[in-house]
Protein backbone atom coordinates (compact mmCIF):
# COMPACT_ATOMS: atom_id res chain seq x y z
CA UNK A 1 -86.23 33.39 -2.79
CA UNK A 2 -86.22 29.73 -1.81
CA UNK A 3 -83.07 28.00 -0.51
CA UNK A 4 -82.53 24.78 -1.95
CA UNK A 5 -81.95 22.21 1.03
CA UNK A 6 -80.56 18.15 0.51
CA UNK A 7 -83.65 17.17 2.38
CA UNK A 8 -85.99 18.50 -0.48
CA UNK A 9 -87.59 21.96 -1.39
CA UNK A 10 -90.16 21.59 1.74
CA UNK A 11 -87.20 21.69 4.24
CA UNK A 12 -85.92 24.68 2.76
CA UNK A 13 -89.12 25.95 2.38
CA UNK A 14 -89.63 25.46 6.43
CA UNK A 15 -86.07 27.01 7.18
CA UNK A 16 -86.62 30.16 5.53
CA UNK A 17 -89.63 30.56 7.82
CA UNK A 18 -87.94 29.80 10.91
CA UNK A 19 -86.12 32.49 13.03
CA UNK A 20 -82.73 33.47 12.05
CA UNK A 21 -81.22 31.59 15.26
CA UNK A 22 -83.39 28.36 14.56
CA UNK A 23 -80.50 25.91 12.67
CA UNK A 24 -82.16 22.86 10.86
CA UNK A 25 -80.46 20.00 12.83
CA UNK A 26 -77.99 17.18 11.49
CA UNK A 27 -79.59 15.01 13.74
CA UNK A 28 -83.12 15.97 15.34
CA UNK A 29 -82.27 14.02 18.65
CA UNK A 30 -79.69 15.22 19.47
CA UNK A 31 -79.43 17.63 22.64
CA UNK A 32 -77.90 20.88 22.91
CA UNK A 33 -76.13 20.63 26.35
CA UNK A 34 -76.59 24.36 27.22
CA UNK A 35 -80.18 23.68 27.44
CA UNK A 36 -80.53 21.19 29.24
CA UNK A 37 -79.72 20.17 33.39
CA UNK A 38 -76.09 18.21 33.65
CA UNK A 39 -77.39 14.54 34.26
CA UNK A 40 -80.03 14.82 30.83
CA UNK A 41 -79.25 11.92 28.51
CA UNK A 42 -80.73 10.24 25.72
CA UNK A 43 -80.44 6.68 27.16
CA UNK A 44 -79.54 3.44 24.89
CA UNK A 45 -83.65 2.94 23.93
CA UNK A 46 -83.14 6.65 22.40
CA UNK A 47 -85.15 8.51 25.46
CA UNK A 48 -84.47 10.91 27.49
CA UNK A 49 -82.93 10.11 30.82
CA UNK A 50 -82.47 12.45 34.02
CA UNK A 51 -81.02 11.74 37.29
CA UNK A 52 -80.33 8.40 36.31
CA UNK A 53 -84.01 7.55 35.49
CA UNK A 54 -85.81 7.40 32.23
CA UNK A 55 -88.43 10.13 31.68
CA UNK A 56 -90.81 7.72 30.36
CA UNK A 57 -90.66 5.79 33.63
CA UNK A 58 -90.74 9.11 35.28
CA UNK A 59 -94.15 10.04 33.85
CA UNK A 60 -95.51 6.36 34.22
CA UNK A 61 -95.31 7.07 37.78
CA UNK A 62 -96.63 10.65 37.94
CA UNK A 63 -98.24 11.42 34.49
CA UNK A 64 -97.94 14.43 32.87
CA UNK A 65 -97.45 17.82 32.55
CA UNK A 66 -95.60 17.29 34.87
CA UNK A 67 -91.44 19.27 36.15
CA UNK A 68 -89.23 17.03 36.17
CA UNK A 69 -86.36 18.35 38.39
CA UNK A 70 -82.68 17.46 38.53
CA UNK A 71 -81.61 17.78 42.32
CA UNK A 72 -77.32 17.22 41.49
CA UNK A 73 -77.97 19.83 39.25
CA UNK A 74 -79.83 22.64 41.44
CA UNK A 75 -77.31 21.92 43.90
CA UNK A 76 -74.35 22.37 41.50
CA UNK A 77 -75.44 25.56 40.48
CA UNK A 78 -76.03 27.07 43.99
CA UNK A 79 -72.19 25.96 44.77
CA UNK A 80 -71.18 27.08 41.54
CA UNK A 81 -72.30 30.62 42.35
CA UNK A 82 -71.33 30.51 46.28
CA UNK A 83 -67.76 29.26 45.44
CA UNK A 84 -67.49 32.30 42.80
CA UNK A 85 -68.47 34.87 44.59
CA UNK A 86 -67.09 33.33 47.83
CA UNK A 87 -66.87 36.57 50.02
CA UNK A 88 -69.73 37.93 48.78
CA UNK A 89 -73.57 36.81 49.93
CA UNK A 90 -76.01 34.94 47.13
CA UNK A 91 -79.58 35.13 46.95
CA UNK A 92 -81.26 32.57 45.58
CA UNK A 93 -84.96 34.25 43.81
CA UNK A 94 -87.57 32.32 45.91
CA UNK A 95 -89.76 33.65 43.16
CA UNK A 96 -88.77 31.70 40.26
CA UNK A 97 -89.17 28.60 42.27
CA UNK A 98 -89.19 27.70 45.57
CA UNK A 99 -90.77 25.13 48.03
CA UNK A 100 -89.56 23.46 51.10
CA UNK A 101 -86.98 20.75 49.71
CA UNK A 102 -85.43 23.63 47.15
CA UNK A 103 -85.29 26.21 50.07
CA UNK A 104 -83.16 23.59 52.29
CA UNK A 105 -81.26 22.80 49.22
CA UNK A 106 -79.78 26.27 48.40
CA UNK A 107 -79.37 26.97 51.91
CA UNK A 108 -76.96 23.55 52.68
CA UNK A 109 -75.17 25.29 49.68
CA UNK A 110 -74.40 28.50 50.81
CA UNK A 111 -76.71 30.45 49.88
CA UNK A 112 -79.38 32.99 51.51
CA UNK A 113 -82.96 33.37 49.95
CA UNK A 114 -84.67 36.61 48.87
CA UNK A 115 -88.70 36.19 49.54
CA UNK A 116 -90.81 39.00 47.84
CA UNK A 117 -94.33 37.98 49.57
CA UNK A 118 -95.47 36.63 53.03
CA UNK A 119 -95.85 33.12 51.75
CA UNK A 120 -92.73 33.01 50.12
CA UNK A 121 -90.57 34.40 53.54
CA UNK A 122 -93.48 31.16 55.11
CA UNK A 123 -91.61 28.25 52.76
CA UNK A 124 -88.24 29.60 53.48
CA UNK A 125 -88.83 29.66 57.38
CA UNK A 126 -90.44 26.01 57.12
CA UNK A 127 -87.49 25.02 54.96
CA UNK A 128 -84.74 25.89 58.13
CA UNK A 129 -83.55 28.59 56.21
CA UNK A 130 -81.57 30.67 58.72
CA UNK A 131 -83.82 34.48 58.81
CA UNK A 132 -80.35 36.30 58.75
CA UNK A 133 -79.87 35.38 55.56
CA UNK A 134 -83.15 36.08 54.33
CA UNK A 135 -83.93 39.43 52.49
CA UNK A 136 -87.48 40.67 51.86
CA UNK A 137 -88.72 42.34 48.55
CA UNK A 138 -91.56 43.87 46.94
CA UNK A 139 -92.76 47.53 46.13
CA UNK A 140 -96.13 46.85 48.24
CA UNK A 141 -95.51 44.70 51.25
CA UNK A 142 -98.35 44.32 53.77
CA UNK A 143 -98.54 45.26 57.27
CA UNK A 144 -98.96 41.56 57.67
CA UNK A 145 -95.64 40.66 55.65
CA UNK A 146 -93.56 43.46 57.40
CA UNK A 147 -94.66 41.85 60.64
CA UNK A 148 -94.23 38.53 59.92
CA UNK A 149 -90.45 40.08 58.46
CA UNK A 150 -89.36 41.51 61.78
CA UNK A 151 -90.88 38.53 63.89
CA UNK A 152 -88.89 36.42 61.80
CA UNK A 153 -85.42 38.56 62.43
CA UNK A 154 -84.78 38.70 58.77
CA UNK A 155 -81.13 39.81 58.15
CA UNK A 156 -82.38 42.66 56.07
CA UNK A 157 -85.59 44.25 54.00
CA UNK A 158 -85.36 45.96 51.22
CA UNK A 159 -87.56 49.05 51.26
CA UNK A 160 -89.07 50.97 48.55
CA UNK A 161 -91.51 53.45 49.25
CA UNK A 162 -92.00 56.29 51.57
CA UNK A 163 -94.85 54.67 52.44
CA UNK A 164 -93.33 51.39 53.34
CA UNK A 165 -90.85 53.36 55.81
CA UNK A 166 -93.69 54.98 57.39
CA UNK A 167 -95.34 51.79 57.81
CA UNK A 168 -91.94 50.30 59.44
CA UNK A 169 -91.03 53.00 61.16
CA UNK A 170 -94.72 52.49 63.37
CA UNK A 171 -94.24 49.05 63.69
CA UNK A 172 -91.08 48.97 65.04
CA UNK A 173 -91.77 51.58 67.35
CA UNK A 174 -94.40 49.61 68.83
CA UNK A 175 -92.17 46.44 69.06
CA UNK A 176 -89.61 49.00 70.74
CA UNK A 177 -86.85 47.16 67.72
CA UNK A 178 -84.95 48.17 64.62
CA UNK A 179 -85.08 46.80 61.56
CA UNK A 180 -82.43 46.19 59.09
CA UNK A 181 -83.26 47.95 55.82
CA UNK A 182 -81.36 48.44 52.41
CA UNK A 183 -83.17 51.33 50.14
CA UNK A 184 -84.09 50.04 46.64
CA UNK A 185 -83.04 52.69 43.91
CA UNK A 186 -83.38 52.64 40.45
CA UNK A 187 -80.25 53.32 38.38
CA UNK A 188 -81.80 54.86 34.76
CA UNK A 189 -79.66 51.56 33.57
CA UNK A 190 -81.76 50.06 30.35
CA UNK A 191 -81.21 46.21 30.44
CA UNK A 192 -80.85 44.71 27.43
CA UNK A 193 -84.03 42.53 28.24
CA UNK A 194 -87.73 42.36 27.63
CA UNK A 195 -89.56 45.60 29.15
CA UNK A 196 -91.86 43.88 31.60
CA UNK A 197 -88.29 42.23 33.26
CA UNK A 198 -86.22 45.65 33.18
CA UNK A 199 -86.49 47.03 36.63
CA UNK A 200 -83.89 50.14 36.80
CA UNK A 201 -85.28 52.83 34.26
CA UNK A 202 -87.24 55.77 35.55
CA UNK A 203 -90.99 54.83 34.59
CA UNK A 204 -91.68 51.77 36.67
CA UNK A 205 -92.44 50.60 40.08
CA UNK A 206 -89.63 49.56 41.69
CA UNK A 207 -87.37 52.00 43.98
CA UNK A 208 -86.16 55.45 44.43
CA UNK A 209 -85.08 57.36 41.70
CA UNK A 210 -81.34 58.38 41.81
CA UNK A 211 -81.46 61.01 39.18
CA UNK A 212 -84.61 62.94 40.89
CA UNK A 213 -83.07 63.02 44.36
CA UNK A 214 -85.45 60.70 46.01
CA UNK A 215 -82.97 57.69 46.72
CA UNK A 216 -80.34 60.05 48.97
CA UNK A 217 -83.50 61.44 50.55
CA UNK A 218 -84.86 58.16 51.55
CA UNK A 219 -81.12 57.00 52.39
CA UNK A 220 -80.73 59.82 54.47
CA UNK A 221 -84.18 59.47 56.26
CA UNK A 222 -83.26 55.88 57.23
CA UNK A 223 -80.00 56.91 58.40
CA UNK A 224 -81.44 59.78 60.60
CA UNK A 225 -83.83 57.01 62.12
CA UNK A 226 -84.02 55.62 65.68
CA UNK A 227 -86.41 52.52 64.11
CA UNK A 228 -83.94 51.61 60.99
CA UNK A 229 -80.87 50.46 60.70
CA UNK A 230 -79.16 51.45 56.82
CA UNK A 231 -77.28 48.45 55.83
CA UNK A 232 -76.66 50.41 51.76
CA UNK A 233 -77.78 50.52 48.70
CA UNK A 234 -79.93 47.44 47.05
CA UNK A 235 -79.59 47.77 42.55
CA UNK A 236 -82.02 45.66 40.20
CA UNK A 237 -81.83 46.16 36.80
CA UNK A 238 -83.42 43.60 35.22
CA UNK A 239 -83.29 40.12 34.88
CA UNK A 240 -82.28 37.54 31.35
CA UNK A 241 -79.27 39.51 31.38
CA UNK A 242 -76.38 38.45 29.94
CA UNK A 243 -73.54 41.13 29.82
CA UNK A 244 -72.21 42.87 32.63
CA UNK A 245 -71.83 46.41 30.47
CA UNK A 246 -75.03 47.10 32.42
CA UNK A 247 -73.70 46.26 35.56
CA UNK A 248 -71.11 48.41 35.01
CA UNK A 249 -72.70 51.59 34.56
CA UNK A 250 -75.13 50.70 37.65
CA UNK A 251 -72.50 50.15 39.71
CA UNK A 252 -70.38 53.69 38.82
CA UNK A 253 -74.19 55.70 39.78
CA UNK A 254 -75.06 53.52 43.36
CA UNK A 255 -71.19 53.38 44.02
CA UNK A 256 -71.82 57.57 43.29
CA UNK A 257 -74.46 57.77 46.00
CA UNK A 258 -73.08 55.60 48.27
CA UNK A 259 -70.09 57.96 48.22
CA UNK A 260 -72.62 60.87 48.40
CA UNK A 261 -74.14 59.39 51.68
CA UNK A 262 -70.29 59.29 53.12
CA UNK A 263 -70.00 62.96 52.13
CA UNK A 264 -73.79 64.30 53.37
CA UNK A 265 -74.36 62.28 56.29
CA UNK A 266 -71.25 61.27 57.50
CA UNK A 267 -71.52 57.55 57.53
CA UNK A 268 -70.12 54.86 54.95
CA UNK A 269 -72.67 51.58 54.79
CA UNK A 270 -71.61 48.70 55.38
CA UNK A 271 -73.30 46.67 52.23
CA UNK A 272 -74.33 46.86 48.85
CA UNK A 273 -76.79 44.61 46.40
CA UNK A 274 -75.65 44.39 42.90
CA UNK A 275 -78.70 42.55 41.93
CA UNK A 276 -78.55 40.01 39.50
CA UNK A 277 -80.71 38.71 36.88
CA UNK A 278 -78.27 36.51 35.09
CA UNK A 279 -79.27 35.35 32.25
CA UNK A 280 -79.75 31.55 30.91
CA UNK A 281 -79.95 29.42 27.66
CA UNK A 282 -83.79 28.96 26.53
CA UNK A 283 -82.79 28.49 22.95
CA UNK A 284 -79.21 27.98 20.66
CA UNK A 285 -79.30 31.99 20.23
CA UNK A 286 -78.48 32.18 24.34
CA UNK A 287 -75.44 32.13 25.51
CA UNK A 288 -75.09 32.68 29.45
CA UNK A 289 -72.17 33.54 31.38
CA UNK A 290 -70.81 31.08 34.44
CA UNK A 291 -71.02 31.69 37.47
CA UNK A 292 -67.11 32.63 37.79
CA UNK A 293 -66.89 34.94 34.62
CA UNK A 294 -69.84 36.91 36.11
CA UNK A 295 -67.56 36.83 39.09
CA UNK A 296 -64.94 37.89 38.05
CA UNK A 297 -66.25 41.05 35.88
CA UNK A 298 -68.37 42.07 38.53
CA UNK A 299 -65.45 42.17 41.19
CA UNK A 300 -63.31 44.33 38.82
CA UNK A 301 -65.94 46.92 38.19
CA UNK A 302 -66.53 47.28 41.54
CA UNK A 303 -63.10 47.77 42.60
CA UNK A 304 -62.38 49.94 39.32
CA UNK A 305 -65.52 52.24 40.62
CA UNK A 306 -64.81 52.03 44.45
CA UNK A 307 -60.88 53.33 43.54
CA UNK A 308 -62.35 56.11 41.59
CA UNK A 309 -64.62 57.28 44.27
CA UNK A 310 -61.74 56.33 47.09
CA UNK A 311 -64.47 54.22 49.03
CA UNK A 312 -63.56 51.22 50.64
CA UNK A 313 -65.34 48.05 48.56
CA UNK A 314 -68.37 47.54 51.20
CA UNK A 315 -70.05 43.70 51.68
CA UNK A 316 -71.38 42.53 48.40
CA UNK A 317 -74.47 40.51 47.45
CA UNK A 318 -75.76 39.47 44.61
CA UNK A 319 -79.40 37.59 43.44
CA UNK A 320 -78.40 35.31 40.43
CA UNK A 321 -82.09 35.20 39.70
CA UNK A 322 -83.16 32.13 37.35
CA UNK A 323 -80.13 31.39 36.77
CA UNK A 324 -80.31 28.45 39.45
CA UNK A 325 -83.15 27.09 38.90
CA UNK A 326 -84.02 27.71 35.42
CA UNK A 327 -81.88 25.32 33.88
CA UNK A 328 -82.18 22.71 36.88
CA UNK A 329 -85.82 21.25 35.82
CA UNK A 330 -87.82 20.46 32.17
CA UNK A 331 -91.45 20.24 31.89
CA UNK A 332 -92.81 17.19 30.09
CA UNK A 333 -95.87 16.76 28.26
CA UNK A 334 -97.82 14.40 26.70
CA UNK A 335 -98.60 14.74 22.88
CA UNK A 336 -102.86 14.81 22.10
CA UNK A 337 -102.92 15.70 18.61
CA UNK A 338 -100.77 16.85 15.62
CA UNK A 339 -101.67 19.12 12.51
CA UNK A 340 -100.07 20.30 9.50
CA UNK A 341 -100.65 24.10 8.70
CA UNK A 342 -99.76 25.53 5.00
CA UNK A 343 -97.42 28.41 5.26
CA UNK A 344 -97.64 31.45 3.11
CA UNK A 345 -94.20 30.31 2.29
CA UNK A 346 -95.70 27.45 1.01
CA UNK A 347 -93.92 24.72 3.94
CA UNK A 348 -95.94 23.23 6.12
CA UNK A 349 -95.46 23.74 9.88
CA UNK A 350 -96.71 21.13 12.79
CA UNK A 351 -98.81 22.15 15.51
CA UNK A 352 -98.05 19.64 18.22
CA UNK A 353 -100.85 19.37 20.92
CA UNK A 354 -99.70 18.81 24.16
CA UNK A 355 -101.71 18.39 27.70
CA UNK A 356 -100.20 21.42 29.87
CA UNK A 357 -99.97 25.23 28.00
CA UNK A 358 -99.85 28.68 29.51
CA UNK A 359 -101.63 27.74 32.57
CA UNK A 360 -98.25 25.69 33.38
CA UNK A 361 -96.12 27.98 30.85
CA UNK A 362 -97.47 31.80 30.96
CA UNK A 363 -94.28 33.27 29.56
CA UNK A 364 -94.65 32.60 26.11
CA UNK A 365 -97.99 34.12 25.71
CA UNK A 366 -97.39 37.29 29.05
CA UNK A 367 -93.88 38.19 26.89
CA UNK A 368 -92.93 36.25 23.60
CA UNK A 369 -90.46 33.86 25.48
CA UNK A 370 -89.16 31.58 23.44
CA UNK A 371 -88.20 27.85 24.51
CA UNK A 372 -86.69 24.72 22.84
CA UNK A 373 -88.33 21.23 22.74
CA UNK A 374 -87.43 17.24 21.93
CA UNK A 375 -88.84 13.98 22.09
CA UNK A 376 -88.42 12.66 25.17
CA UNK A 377 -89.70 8.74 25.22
CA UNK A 378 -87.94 7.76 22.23
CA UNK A 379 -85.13 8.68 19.40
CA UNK A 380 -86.55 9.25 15.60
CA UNK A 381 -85.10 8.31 12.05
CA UNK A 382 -87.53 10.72 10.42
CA UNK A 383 -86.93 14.06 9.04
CA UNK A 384 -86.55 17.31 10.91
CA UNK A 385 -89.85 19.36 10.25
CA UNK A 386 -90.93 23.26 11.90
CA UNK A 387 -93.17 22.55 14.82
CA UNK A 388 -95.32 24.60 16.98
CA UNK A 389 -95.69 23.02 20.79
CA UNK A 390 -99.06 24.67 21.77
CA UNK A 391 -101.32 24.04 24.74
CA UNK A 392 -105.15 23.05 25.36
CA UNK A 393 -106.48 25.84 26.63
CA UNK A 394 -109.24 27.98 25.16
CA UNK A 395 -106.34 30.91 23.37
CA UNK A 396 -104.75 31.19 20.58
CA UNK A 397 -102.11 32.24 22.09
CA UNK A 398 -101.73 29.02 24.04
CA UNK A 399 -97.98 28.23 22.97
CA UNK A 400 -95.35 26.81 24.74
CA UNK A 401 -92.57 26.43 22.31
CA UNK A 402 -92.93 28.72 19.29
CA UNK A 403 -90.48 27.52 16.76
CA UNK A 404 -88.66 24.29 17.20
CA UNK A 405 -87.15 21.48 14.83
CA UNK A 406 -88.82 17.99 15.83
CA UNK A 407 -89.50 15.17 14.08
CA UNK A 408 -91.89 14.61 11.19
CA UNK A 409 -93.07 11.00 13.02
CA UNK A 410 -94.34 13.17 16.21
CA UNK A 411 -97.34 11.63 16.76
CA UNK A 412 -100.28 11.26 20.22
CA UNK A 413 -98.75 9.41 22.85
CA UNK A 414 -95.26 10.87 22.40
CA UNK A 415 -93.79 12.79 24.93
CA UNK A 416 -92.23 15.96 24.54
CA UNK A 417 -89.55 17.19 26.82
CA UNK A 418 -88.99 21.27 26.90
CA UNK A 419 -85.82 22.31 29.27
CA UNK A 420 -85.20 25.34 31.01
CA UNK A 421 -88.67 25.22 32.89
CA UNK A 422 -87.58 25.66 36.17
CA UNK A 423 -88.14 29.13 36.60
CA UNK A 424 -91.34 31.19 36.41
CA UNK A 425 -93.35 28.25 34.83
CA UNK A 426 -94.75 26.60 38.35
CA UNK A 427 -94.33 29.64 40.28
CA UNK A 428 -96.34 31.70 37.83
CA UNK A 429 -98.74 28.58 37.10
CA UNK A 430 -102.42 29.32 37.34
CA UNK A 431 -105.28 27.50 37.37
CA UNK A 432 -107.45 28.69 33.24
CA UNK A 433 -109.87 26.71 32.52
CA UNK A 434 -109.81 24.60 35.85
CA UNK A 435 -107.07 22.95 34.81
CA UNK A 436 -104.95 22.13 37.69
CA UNK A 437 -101.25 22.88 38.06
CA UNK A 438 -98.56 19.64 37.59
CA UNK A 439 -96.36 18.81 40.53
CA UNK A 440 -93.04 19.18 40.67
CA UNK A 441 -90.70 15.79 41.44
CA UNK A 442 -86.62 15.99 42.09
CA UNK A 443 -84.98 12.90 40.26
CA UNK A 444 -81.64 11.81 41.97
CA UNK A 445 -79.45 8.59 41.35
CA UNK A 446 -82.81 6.76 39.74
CA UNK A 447 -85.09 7.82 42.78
CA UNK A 448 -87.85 10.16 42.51
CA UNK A 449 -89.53 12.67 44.69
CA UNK A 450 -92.45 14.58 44.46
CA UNK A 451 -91.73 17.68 46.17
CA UNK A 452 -95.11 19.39 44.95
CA UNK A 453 -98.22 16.96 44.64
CA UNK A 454 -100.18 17.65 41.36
CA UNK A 455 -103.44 19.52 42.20
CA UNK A 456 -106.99 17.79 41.91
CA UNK A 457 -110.26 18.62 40.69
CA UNK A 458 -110.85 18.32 44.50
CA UNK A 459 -108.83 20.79 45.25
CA UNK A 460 -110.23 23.15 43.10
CA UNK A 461 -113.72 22.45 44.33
CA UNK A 462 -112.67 22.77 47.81
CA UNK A 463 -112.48 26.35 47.32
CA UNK A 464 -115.73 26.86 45.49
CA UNK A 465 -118.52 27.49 48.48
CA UNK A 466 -120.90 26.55 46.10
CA UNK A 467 -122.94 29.49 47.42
């Protein structure tokens, strides 16, 4: 059936073959402010501003692709979350983003950084970041990275393997130290959120199972140990998430073993690690919690479960995940070409070109994650039509922005603007096709700073021996 639309029988045509949450807009320029970073802006010319500066002006300086970060509103967001949960110690996720300027950043904020690889705990350490307040993850960590952990004096690593604790356990016996550990366990909780970002059900990497008995082994073993030091219980379940119903149940099963380690070994620990994984806006079907609802559910299930279990509430933390620095940066491309594609439906979608694509932007293509898009170097009179934002690279699964609304004038040169990049798009950037990665520059009050250089063909050759 086709849905009549005032625009004409091709509009209608094109919004019965967009996704259910994909509105036609009034007015294709304007913005959605959940997508986008708090100083965005379409300036008096009609383009997109940030920070004060025009993006056009931006990318004359730089080029493109290129992320275009908005330090006030990084910032904001680390306070946001250390002022709600004041009491309680944030992580920020060094692995959605991090170099040396955003480590120093979150860190004048409040907030400590969890580092999941020897290179990420290096940045941090560069940055000033204080290595109390620095936790490390991973389900494999090196010899190398454990060392480089307890040289450091980070406040606490999170351990998840019998393995791992072996391999502690002999390095701090040479060093003739302790180290500060939390066990990883995994909760059974299913996340409402794609499979490859759930982290808590049984069949996965991460942790020690609750359910088969290995987590109050493992607790117990670190207890019992004259090399660790058991700070409690670390909980991931997944990350994207936007309810706390999952938190909920998590917290009644670690708050269960943590009470469980009180009655078996005699000791109550002094912390506990929520997790995090809060989830952001990408698109108009997303619709994130703040920082102080989050807050304030997550204190009331914990002192609902830690009443029920008469436990005293132990030292909270929590990793907030993208949610910082997701929404603080978009990327910005430049358009090559454009191409109209018949529909079976019988509309006509756009496939808009652009100069980055999953080498910048692997989501998409690794999991089906959707994004938004605009025209960022001018405003348009023209008439909303279904675009695809797709990359150059050699895949036809190169897409950046599956389903968006922009305007039918879209043409090469344009730039298009696509928010909520800050998070897994640089630090998961790779180099297909020898194309290399775009830098990353902070915009505040009209100044810009690059605070990653874009790579070079250089460098790329630079690590070719040429042998």
């Amino acid at each position: 059936m086709t849905h009549m639309h005032v625009a004409g029988s091709i509009h209608a045509d094109a919004v019965a073959s967009a996704p259910h949450w994909l509105q036609l807009p009034e007015d294709v320029n304007a913005l959605v402010p959940q997508l986008w970073s708090r100083t965005v802006r379409r300036g008096d010319e009609g383009g997109l501003e940030v920070g004060g500066l025009p993006v056009a002006e931006a990318v004359a300086q730089v080029g493109t692709p290129v992320y275009l970060l908005d330090e006030v509103d990084l910032r904001a967001r680390a306070r946001e979350f250390a002022e709600a949960f004041d009491g309680w110690r944030v992580y920020y996720a060094a692995k959605s983003f991090i170099c040396t300027a955003v480590a120093r950043w979150v860190f004048e904020e409040g907030l400590g950084v969890d580092v999941c690889s020897g290179g990420e705990l290096a940045v941090a350490l560069r940055a000033g970041v204080d290595p109390r307040v620095i936790g490390l993850h991973g389900n494999n960590k090196s010899v190398a990275e454990l060392s480089a952990a307890l040289d450091a004096g980070v406040g606490r690593i999170i351990v998840d393997s019998s393995d791992e604790l072996d391999r502690l356990e002999e390095l701090t016996r040479r060093r003739g130290t302790r180290a500060r550990v939390m066990v990883r366990v995994t909760t059974g909780i299913e996340a409402h959120t794609h499979e490859y970002i759930a982290t808590a059900h049984e069949d996965q990497k991460f942790g020690f199972s609750i359910a088969s008995g290995q987590a109050l082994e493992a607790l117990r073993r670190c207890h019992e140990s004259d090399q660790l030091e058991l700070l409690g219980i670390h909980s991931h379940i997944g990350s994207q998430i936007f309810d706390t119903q999952g938190f909920e149940m998590a917290a009644r099963r670690i708050l269960g073993l943590h009470a469980r380690v009180r009655d078996v070994c005699g000791v109550e620990m002094p912390e506990m690690d929520l997790g995090g994984g809060f989830g952001i806006a990408y698109t108009t079907m997303d619709s994130p919690s703040t920082p102080a609802e989050l807050a304030t559910s997550l204190r009331e299930i914990v002192a609902h479960e830690c009443r029920a279990l008469d436990v005293a509430v132990p030292d909270l933390s929590i990793e907030p995940g993208r949610a910082i620095s997701g929404p603080s940066t978009m990327a910005v491309y430049e358009v090559g070409t454009v191409k109209g594609v018949r529909l079976d439906s019988g509309a006509e979608r756009l496939y808009v070109a652009v100069d980055g694509g999953m080498s910048d932007n692997i989501r998409p293509a690794l999991y089906g994650a959707e994004y938004s898009a605009t025209v960022a170097n001018r405003a348009s009179g023209a008439l909303p039509r279904l675009s695809r934002v797709v990359g150059k690279h050699c895949e036809g699964g190169d897409i950046l922005v599956r389903d968006e609304f922009l305007p039918g004038d879209v043409a090469p040169g344009d730039l298009v603007a696509v928010p909520a990049s800050g998070a897994y798009s640089r630090s998961m950037a790779s180099n297909y096709n020898h194309v290399p990665r775009p830098p990353v520059v902070s915009i505040r009050d009209g100044r810009l700073t690059t605070l990653v250089r874009r790579e070079t063909l250089d460098d790329l050759l630079a690590l070719d021996t040429g042998a």
